[in-house]
Protein backbone atom coordinates (compact mmCIF):
# COMPACT_ATOMS: atom_id res chain seq x y z
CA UNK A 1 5.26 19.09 23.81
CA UNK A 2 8.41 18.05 23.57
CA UNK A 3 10.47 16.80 20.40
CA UNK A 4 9.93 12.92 19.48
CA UNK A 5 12.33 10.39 20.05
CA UNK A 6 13.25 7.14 17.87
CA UNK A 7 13.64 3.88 19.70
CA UNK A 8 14.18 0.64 18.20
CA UNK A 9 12.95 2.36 14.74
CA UNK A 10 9.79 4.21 16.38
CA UNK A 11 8.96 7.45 17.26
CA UNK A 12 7.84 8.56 20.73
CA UNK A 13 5.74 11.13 21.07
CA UNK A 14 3.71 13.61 23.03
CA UNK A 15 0.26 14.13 22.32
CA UNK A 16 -1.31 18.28 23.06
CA UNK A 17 -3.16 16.44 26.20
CA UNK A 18 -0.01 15.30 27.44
CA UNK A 19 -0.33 11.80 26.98
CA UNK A 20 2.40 9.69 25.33
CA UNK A 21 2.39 7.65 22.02
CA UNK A 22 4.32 5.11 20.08
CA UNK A 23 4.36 5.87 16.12
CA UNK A 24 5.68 4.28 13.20
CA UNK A 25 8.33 6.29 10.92
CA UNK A 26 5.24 7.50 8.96
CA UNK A 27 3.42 8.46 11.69
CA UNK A 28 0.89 5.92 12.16
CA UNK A 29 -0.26 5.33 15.89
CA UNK A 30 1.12 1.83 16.51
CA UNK A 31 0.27 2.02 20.35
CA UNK A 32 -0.82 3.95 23.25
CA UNK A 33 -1.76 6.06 24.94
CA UNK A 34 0.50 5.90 27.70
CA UNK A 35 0.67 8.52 30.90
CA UNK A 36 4.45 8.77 30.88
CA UNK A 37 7.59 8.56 28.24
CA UNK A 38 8.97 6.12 30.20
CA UNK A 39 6.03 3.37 29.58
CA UNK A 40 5.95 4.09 25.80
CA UNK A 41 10.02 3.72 25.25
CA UNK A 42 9.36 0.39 26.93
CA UNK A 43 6.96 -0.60 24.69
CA UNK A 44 8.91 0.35 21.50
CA UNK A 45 11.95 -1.45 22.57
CA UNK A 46 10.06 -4.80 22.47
CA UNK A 47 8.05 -4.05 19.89
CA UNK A 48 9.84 -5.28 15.75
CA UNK A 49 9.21 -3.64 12.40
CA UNK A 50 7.25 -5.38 10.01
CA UNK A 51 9.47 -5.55 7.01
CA UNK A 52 8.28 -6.09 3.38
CA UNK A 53 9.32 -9.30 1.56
CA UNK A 54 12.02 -9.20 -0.56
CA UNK A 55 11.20 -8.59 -4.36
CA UNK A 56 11.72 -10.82 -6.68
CA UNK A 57 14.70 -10.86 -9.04
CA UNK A 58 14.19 -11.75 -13.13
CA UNK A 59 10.67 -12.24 -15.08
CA UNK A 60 7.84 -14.02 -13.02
CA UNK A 61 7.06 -17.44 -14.51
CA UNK A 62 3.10 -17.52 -14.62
C-alpha cells in the first residue's frame, strides 16, 4: 500500500485488496472503489467540499 495522496482537498488511497479509494480529510469513504489511482484522482478533482455555513456574529434574536 502505498502512502495517500491529497487532491483537490481529498485523500487517495489504497485499500489492503489493492483497490483504490477517495476519502474525506477525516477519513470517511466519499467514493469508490476504483481499480486504479488514476480513476480515483479523477474523481476527486471534480468532486467540491461541502463547507459549513458561516456562524453567526452577535446574540440570536428569537
Amino acid at each position: 500500500m502505498s502512502e495517500a495522496k491529497s487532491v483537490n482537498g481529498f485523500l487517495i488511497s489504497q485499500a489492503k485488496d489493492g483497490q483504490w479509494w477517495v476519502d474525506s480529510a477525516g477519513g470517511e469513504n466519499i467514493a469508490g472503489p476504483f481499480p486504479t489511482e488514476a480513476s480515483a484522482i479523477e474523481v476527486a478533482s471534480v468532486l467540491e467540499l461541502e463547507h459549513p455555513a458561516p456562524k453567526r456574529r452577535g446574540k440570536d434574536k428569537s
